[in-house]
C-alpha atoms as a PDB file:
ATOM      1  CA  UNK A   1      -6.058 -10.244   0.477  1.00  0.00           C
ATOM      2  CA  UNK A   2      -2.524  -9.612  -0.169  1.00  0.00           C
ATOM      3  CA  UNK A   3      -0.396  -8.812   3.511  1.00  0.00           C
ATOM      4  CA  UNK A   4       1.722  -6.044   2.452  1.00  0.00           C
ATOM      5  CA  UNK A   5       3.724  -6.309   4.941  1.00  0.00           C
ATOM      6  CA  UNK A   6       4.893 -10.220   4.053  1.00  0.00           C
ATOM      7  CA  UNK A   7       5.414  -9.405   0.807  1.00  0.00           C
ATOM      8  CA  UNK A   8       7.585  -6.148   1.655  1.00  0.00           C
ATOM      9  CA  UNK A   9       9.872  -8.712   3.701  1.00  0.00           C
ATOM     10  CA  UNK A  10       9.702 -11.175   0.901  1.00  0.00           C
ATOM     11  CA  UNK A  11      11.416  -8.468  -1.368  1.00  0.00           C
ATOM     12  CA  UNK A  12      14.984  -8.527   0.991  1.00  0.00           C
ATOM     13  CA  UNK A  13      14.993 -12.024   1.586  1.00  0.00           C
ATOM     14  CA  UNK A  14      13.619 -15.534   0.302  1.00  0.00           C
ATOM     15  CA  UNK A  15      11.650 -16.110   3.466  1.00  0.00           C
ATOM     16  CA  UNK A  16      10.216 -19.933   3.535  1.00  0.00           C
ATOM     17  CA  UNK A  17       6.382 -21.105   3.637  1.00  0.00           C
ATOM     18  CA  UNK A  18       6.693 -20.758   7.221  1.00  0.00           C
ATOM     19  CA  UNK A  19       7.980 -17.894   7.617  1.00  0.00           C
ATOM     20  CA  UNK A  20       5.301 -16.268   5.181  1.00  0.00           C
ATOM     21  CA  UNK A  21       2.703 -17.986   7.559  1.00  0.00           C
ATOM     22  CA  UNK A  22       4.474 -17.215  10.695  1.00  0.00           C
ATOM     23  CA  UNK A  23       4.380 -13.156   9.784  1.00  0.00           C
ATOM     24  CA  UNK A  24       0.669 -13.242   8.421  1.00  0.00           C
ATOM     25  CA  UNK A  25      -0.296 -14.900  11.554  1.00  0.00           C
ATOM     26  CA  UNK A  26       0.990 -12.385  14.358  1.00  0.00           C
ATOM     27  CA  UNK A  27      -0.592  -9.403  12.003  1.00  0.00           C
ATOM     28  CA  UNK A  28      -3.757 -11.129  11.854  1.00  0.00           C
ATOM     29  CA  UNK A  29      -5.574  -9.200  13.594  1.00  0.00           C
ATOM     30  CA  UNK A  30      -4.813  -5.364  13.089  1.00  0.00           C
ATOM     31  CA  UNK A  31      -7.130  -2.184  14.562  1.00  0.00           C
ATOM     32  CA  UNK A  32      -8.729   0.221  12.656  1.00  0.00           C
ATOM     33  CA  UNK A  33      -7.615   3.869  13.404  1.00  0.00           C
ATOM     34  CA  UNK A  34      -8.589   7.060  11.762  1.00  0.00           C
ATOM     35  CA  UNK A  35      -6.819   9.864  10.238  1.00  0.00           C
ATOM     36  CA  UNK A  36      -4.418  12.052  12.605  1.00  0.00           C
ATOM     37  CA  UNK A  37      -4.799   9.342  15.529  1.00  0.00           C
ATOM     38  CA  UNK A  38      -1.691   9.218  17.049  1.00  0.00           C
ATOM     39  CA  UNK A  39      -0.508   5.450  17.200  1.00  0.00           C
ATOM     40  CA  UNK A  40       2.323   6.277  20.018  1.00  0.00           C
ATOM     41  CA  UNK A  41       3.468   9.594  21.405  1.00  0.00           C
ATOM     42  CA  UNK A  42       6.553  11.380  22.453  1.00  0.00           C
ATOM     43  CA  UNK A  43       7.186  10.736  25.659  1.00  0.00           C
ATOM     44  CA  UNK A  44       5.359   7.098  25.701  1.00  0.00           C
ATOM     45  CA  UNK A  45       6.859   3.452  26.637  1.00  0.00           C
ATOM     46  CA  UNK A  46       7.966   2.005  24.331  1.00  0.00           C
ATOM     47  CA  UNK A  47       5.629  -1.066  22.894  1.00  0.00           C
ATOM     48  CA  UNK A  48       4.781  -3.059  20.506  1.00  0.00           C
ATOM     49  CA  UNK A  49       6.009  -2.983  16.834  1.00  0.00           C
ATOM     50  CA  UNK A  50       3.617  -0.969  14.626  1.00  0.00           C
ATOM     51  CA  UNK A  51       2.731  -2.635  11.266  1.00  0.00           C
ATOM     52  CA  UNK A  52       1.206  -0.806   8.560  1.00  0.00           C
ATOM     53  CA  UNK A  53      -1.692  -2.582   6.761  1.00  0.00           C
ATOM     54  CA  UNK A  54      -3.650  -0.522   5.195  1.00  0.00           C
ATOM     55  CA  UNK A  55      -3.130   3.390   5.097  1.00  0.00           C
ATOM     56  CA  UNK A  56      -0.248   5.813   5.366  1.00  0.00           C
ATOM     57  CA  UNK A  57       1.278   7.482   9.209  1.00  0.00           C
ATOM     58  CA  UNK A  58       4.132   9.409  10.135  1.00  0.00           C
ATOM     59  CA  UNK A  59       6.433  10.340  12.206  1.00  0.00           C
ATOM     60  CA  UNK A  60       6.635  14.106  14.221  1.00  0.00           C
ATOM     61  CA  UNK A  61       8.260  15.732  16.156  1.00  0.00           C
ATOM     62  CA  UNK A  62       6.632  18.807  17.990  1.00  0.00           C
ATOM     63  CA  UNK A  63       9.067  21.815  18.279  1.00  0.00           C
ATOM     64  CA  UNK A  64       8.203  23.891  21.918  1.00  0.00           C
ATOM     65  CA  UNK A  65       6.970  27.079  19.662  1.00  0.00           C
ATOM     66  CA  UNK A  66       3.754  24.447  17.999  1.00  0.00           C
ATOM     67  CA  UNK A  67       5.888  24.019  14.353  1.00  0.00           C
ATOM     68  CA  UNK A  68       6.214  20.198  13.562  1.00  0.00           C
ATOM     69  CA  UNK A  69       8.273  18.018  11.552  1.00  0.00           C
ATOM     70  CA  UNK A  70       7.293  15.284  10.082  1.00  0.00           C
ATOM     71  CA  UNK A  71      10.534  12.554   9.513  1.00  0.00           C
ATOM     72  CA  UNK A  72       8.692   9.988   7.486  1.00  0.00           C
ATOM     73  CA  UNK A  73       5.724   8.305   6.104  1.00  0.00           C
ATOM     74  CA  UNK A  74       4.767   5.215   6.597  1.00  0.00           C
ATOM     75  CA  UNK A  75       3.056   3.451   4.067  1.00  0.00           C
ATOM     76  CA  UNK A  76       0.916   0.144   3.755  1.00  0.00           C
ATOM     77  CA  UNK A  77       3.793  -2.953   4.654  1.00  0.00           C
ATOM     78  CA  UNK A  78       6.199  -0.783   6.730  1.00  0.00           C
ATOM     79  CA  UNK A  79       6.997  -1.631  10.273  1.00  0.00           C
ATOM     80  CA  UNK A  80       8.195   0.636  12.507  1.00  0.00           C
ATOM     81  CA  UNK A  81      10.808   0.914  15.760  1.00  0.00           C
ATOM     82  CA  UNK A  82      12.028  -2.795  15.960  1.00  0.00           C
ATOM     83  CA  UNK A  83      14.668  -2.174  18.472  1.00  0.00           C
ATOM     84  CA  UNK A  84      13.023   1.295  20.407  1.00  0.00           C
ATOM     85  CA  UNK A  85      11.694  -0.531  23.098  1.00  0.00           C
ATOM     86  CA  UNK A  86      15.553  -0.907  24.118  1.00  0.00           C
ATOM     87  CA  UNK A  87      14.696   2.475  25.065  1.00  0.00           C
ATOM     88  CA  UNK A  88      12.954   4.028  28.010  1.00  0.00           C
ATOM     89  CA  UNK A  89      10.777   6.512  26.107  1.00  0.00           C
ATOM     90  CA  UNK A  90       9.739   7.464  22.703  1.00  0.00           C
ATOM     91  CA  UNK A  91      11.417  10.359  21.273  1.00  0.00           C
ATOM     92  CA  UNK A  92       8.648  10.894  18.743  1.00  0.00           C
ATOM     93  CA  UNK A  93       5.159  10.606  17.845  1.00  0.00           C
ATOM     94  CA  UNK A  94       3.672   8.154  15.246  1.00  0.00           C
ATOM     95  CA  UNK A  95       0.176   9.556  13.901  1.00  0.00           C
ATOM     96  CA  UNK A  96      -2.028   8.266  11.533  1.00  0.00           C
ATOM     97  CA  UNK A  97      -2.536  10.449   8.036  1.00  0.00           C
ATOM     98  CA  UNK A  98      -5.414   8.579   6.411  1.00  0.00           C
ATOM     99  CA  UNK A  99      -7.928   5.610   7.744  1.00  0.00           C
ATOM    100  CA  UNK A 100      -5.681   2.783   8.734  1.00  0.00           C
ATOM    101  CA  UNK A 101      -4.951  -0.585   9.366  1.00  0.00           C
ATOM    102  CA  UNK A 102      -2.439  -1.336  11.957  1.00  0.00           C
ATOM    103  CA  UNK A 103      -1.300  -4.650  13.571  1.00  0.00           C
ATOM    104  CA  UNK A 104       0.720  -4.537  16.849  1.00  0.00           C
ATOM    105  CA  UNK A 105       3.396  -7.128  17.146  1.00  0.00           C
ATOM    106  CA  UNK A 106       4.035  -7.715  21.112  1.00  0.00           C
ATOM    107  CA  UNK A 107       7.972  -7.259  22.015  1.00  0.00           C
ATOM    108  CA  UNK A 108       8.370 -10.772  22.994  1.00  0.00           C
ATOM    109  CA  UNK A 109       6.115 -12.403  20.257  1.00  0.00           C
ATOM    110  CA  UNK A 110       8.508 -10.763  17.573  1.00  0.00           C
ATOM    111  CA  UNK A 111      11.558 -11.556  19.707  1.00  0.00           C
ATOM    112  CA  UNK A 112      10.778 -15.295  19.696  1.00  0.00           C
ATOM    113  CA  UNK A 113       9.828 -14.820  15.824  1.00  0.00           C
ATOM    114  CA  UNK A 114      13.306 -13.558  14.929  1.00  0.00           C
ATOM    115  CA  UNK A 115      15.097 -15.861  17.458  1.00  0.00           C
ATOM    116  CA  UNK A 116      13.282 -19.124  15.617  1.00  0.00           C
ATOM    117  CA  UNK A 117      13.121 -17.392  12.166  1.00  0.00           C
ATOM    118  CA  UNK A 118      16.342 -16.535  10.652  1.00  0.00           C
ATOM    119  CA  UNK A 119      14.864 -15.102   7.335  1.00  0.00           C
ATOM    120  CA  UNK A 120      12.148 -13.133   9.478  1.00  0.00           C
ATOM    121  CA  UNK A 121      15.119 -11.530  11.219  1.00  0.00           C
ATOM    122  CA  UNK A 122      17.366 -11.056   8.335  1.00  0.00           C
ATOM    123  CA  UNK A 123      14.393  -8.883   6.404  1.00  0.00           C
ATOM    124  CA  UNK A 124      13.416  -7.012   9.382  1.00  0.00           C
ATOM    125  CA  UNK A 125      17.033  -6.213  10.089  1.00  0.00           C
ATOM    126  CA  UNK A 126      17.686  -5.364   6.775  1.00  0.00           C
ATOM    127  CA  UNK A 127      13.920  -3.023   6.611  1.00  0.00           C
ATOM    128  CA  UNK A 128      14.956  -1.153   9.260  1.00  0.00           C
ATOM    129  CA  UNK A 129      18.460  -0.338   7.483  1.00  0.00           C
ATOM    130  CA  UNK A 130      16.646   0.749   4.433  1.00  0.00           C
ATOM    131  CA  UNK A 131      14.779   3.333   6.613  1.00  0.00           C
ATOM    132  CA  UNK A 132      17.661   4.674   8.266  1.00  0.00           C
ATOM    133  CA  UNK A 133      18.872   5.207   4.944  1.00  0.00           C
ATOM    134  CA  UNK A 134      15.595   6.471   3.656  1.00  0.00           C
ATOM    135  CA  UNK A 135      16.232   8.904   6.674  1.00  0.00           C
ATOM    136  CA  UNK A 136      19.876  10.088   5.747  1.00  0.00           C
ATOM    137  CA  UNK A 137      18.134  11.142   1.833  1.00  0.00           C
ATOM    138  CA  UNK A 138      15.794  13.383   3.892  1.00  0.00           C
ATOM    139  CA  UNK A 139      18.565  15.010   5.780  1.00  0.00           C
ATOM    140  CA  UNK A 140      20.548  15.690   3.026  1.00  0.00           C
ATOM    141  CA  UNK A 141      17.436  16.900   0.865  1.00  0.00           C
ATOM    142  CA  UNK A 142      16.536  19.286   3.899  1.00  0.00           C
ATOM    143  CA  UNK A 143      20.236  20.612   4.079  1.00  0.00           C
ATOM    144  CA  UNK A 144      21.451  20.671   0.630  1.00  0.00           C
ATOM    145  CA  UNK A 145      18.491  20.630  -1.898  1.00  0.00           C
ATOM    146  CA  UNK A 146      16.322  24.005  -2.780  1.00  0.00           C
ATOM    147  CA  UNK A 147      12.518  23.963  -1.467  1.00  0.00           C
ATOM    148  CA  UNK A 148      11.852  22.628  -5.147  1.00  0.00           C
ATOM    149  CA  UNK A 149      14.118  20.447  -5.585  1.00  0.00           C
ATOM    150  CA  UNK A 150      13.727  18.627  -2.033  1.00  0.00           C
ATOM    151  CA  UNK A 151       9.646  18.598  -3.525  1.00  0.00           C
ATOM    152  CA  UNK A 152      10.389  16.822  -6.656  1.00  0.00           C
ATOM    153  CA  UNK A 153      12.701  14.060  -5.035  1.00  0.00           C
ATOM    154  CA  UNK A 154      10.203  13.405  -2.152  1.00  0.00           C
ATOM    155  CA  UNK A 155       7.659  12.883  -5.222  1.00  0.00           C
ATOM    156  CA  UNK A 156       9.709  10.281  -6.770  1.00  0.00           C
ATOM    157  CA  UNK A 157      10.648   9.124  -3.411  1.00  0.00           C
ATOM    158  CA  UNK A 158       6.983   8.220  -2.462  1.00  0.00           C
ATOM    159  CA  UNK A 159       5.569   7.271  -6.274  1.00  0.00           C
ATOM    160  CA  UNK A 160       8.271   4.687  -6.660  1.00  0.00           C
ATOM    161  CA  UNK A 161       7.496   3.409  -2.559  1.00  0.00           C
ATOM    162  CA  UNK A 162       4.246   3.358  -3.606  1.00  0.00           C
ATOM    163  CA  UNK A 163       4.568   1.047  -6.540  1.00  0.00           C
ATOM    164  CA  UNK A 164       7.032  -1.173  -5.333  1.00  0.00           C
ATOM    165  CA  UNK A 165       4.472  -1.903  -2.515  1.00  0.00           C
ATOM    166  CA  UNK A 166       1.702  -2.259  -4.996  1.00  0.00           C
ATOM    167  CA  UNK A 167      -0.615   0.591  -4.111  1.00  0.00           C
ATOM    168  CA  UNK A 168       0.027   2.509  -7.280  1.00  0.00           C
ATOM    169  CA  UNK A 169       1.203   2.170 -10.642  1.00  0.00           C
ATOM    170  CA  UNK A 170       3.544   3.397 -12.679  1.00  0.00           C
ATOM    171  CA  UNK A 171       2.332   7.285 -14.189  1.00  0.00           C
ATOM    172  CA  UNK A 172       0.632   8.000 -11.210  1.00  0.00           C
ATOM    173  CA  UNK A 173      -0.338   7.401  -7.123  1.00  0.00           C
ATOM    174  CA  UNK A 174      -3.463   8.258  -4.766  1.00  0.00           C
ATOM    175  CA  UNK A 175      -1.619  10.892  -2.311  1.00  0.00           C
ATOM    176  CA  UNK A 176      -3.641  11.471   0.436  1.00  0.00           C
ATOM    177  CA  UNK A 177      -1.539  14.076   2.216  1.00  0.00           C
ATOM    178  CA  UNK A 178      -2.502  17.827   2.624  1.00  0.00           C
ATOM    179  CA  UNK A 179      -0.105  20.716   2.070  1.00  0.00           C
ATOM    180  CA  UNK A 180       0.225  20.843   5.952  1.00  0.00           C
ATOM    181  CA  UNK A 181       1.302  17.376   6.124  1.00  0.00           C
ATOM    182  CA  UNK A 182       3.930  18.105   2.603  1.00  0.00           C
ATOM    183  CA  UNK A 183       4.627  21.199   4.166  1.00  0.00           C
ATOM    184  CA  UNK A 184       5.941  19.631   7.789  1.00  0.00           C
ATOM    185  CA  UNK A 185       8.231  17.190   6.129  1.00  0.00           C
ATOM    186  CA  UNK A 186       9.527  19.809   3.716  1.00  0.00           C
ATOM    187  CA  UNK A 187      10.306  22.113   6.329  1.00  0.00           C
ATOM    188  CA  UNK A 188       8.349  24.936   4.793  1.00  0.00           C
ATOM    189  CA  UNK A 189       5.319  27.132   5.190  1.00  0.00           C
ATOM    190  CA  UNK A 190       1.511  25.655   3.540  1.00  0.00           C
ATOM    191  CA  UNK A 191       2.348  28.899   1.037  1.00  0.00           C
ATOM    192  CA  UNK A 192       5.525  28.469   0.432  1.00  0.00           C
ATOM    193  CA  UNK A 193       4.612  24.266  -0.461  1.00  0.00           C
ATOM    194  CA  UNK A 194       1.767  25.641  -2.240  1.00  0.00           C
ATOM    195  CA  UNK A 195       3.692  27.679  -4.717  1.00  0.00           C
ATOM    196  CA  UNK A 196       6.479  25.064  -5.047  1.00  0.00           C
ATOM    197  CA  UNK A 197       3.956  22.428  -6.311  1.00  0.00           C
ATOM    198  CA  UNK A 198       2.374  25.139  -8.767  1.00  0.00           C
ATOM    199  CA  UNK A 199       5.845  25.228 -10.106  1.00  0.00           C
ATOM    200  CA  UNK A 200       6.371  21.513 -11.090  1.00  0.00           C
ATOM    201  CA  UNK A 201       2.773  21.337 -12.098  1.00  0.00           C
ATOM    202  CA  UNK A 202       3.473  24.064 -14.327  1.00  0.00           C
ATOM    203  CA  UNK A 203       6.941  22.657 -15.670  1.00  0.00           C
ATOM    204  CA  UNK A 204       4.693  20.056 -16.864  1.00  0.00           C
ATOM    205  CA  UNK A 205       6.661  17.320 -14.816  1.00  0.00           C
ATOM    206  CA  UNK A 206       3.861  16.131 -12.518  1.00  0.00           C
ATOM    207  CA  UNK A 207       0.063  16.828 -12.445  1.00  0.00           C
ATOM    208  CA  UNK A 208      -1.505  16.954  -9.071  1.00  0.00           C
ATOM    209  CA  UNK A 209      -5.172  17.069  -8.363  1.00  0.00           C
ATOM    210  CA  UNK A 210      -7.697  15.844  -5.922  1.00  0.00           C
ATOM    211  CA  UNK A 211      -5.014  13.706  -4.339  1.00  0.00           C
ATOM    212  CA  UNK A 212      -3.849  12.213  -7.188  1.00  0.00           C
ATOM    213  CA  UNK A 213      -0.328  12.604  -8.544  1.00  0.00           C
ATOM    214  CA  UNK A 214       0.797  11.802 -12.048  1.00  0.00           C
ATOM    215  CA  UNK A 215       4.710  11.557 -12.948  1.00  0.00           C
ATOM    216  CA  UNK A 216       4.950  13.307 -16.129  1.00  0.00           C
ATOM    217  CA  UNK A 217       8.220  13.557 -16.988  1.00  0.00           C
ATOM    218  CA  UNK A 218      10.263  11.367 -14.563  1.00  0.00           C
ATOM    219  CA  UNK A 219      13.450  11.890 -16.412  1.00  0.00           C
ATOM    220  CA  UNK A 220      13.367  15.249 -16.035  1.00  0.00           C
ATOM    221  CA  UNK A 221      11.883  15.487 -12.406  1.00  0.00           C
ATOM    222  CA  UNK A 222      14.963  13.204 -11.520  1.00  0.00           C
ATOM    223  CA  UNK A 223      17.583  15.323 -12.868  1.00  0.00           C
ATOM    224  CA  UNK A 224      16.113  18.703 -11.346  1.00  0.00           C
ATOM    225  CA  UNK A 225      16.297  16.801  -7.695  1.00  0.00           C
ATOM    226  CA  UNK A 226      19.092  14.704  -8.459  1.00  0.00           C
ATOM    227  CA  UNK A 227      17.208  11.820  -7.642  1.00  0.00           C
ATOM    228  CA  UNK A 228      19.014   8.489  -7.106  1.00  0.00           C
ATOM    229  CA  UNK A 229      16.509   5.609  -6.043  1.00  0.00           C
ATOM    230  CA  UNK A 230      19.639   3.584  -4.576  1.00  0.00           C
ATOM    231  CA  UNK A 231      18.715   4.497  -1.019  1.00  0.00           C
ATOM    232  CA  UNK A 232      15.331   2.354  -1.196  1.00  0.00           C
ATOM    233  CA  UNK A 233      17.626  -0.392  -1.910  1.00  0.00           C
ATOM    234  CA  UNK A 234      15.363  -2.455  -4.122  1.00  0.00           C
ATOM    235  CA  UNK A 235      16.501  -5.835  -3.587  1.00  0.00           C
ATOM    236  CA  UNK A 236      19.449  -6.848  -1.734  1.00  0.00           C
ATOM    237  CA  UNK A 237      21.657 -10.056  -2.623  1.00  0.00           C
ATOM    238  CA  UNK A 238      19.583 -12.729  -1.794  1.00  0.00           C
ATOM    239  CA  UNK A 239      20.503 -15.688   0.353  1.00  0.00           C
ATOM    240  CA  UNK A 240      22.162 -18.785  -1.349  1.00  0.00           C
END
């Protein structure tokens, strides 16, 4: 069975035999959670580093009137808070959207992993950047883009995650997240998500049914969002 989460790494940097073993080892053993289990929550010690298996999570926020917002999804290979238990609590919660698979890495374990690995710590250092970046699309799709428009490029933004990690291919994805779920990382309403995806399905740019989404027209769902896949950063210069 293929480790997603090795051969995420293996994308940013030419990690050795070793290595590869080293990081399939300390995930070796990863607990089954169900959908909308929270993995950590606000307001928790910081612990061990999540990895994502098998499944998709995200991360929330809870506003003090009960509205949430979601600030990204975690899909099968991601890792998540390398350096937050620097920190004395979490700031937000990590829930599960779908059945998962999720190995814990202790704090020390990966510590002494990075400290004797320099690849391992060169790709995790350079993962972690490519989320924070990830992060700075969503703020500017959230500020700047129309509800529509900050629809389509989340699309494109999870259908081309989704195939780099090898979960989906290339016209279309398994999306296993409700309206609610869309709706709390779009910042809008379940109706107001509801009749922005009616729109692209009817512009005949994506078809989405039964948690499945097909990119129709890529070309012209990137233009309408002004989509630029640059942020995921799909390989870096490689060591040499």
């Amino acid at each position: 069975m293929v480790n997603r989460f090795v051969a995420k790494l293996r994308e940013f940097v030419e990690l050795t035999d070793k290595e590869c073993k080293t990081l399939a080892r300390v995930t070796s053993n990863p607990r089954d959670y169900k959908p909308r289990q929270d993995l950590i929550r606000e307001g928790d010690q910081p612990g061990p580093v999540f990895v994502m298996l098998e499944g998709w999570a995200f991360r929330y926020k809870v506003l003090p009137n009960g509205s949430r917002q979601i600030m990204a999804f975690m899909m099968p290979g991601d890792a998540c808070d390398l350096n937050v238990g620097m920190l004395a609590t979490m700031d937000h919660s990590i829930q599960t959207a779908t059945s998962a698979q999720v190995a814990t890495i202790s704090r020390q374990v990966m510590d002494e992993m990075m400290d004797a690995h320099s690849g391992i710590a060169r790709a995790m250092y350079i993962a972690q950047l490519v989320d924070e970046s990830t992060l700075r699309a969503w703020i500017v799709s959230l500020g700047r883009r129309s509800s529509a428009e900050r629809a389509a490029h989340l699309l494109l933004e999870l259908h081309i995650r989704a195939v780099r990690t090898g979960v989906a291919g290339q016209d279309g994805m398994e999306l296993p997240l409700s309206q609610q779920i869309l709706a709390d990382a779009l910042g809008m309403s379940t109706v107001h998500i509801n009749r922005v995806l009616q729109e692209l399905r009817q512009s005949g740019a994506i078809a989405l049914q039964r948690g499945v989404l097909h990119i129709r027209d890529a070309a012209a769902l990137t233009k309408f969002s002004g989509f630029d896949e640059g942020y995921l950063h799909r390989r870096l210069q490689k060591q040499g």
